[in-house]
Protein backbone atom coordinates (compact mmCIF):
# COMPACT_ATOMS: atom_id res chain seq x y z
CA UNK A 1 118.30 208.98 162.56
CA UNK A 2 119.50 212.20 164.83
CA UNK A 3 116.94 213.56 166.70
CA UNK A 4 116.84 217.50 165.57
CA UNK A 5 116.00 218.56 168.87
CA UNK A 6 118.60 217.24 171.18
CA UNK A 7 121.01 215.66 168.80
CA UNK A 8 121.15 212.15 169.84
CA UNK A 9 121.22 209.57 167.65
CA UNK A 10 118.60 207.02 167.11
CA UNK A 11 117.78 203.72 165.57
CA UNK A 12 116.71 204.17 161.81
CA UNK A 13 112.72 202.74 162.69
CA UNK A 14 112.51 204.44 165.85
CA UNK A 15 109.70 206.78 165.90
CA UNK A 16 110.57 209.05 168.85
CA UNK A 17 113.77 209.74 170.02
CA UNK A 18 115.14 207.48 173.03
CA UNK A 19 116.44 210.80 175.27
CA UNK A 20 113.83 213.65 174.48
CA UNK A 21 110.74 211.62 173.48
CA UNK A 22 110.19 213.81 170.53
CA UNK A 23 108.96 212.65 166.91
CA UNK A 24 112.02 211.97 164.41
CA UNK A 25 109.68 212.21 161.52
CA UNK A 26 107.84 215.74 161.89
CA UNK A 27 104.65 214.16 161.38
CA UNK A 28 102.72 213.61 164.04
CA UNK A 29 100.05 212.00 162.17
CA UNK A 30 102.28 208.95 161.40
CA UNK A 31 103.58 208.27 164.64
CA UNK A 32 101.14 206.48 165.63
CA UNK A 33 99.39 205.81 169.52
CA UNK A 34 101.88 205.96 171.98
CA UNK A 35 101.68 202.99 174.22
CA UNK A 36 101.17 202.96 177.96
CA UNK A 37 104.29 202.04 179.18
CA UNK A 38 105.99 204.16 176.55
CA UNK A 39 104.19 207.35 177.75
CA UNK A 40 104.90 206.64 181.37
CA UNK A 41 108.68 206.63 180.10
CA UNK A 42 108.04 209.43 178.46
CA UNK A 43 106.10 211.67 181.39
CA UNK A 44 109.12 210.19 183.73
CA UNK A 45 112.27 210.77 181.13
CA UNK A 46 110.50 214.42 179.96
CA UNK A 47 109.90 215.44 183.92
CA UNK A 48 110.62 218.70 183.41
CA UNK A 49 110.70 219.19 179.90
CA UNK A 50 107.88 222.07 178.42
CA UNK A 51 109.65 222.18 174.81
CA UNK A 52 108.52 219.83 172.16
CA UNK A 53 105.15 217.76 171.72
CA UNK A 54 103.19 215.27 173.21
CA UNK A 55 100.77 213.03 171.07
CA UNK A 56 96.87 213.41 172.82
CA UNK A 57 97.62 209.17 173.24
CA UNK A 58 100.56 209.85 175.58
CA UNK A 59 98.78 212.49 176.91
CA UNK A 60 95.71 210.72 177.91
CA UNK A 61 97.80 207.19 179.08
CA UNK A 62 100.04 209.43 181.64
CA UNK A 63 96.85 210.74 182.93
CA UNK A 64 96.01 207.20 183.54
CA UNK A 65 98.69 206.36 185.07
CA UNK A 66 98.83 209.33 187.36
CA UNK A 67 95.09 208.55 188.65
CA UNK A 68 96.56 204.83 189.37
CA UNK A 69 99.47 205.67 191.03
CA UNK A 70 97.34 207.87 193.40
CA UNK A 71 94.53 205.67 193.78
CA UNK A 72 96.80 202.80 194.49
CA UNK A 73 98.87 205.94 197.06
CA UNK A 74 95.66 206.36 198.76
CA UNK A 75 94.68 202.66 199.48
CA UNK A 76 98.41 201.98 200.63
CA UNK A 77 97.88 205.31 203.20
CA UNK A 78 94.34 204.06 204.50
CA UNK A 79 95.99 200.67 205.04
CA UNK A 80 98.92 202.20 206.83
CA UNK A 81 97.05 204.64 208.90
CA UNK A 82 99.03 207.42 207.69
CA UNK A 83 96.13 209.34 206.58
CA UNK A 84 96.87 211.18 203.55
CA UNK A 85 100.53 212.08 204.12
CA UNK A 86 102.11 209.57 201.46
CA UNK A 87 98.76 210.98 198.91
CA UNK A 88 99.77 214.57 199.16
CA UNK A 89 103.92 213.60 198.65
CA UNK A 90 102.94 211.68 195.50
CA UNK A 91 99.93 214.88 194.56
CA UNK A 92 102.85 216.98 194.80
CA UNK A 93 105.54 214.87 193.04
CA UNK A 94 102.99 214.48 190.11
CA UNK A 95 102.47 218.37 189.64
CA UNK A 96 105.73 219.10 187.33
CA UNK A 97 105.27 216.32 185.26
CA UNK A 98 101.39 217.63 184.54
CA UNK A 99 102.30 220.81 183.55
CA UNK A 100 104.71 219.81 181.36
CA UNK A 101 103.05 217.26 179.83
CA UNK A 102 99.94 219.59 179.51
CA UNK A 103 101.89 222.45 177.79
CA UNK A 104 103.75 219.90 175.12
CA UNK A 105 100.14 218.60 174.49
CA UNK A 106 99.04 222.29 173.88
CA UNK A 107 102.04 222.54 171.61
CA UNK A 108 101.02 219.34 169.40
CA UNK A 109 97.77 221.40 169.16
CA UNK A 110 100.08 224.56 167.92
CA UNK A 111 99.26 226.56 171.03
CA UNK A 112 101.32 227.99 173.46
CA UNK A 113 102.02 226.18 176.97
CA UNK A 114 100.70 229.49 179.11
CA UNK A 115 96.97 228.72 177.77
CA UNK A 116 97.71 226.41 180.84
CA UNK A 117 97.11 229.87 182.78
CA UNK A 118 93.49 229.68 181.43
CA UNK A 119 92.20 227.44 184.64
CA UNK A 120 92.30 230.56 186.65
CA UNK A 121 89.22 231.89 185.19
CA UNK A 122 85.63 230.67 185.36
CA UNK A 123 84.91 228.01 182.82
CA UNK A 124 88.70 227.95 181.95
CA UNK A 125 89.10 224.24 182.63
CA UNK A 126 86.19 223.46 179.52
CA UNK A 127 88.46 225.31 177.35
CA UNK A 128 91.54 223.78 178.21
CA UNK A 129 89.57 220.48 177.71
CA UNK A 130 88.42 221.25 174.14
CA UNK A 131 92.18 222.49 173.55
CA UNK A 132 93.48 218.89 175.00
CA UNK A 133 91.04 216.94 172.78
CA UNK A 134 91.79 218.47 169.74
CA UNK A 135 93.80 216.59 167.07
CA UNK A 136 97.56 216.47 166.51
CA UNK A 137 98.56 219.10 164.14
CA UNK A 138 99.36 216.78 161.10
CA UNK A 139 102.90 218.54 160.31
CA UNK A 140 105.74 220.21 162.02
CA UNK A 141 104.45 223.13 163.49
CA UNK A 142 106.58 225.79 165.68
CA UNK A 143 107.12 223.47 168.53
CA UNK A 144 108.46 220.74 166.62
């Protein structure tokens, strides 16, 4: 099956493409949850991708695996003495991969990626929350 946004071509029963991460079937209602380790892949292969759409399970599992990773950066720094140097290099390493994950979650939700911008103002974050928490849109929408 060729992916229609970057052309490559996959397995017939894959569900997401193996280069871009995006759906092959338009339907993001039969995807299905995306599983851990697939949407660590995905938030690592995608880095700095902001097109496309990301499911509110691969969403939610990268954030997971973000507040590991930095947990486990934190204990590893207070063991080492290092204070919070190796933290902040990981904090910072972690920031591209947010946003971009964030805006292709906003696009599943068929919203645009600068409602990202809304954190700026008071109470911003709330919205942004019930934006993240809403359901996929069921068909392909203008993101994909």
């Amino acid at each position: 099956m060729k992916c229609a946004a970057c052309g490559n071509e996959n397995p017939e029963e894959a569900k997401f493409c193996g280069v871009c991460g995006d759906s092959l079937n338009g339907y993001a209602a039969q995807v299905g949850m995306v599983s851990f380790p697939d949407a660590v892949k995905l938030g690592f292969r995608r880095y700095f991708q902001f097109r496309g759409r990301s499911t509110r399970a691969e969403y939610w599992w990268w954030i997971l695996f973000q507040a590991i990773a930095l947990s486990s950066v934190l204990v590893i720094d207070g063991l080492l003495g290092f204070g919070t140097v190796l933290y902040m290099i990981a904090l910072l390493g972690f920031i591209m991969p947010n946003c971009a994950v964030l805006a292709r979650r906003l696009h599943d939700t068929n919203k645009t990626g600068w409602w990202t911008l809304i954190m700026a103002v008071p109470f911003g974050g709330l919205v942004l929350l019930i934006f993240i928490l809403q359901p996929s849109d069921k068909f392909t929408n203008r993101y994909g």
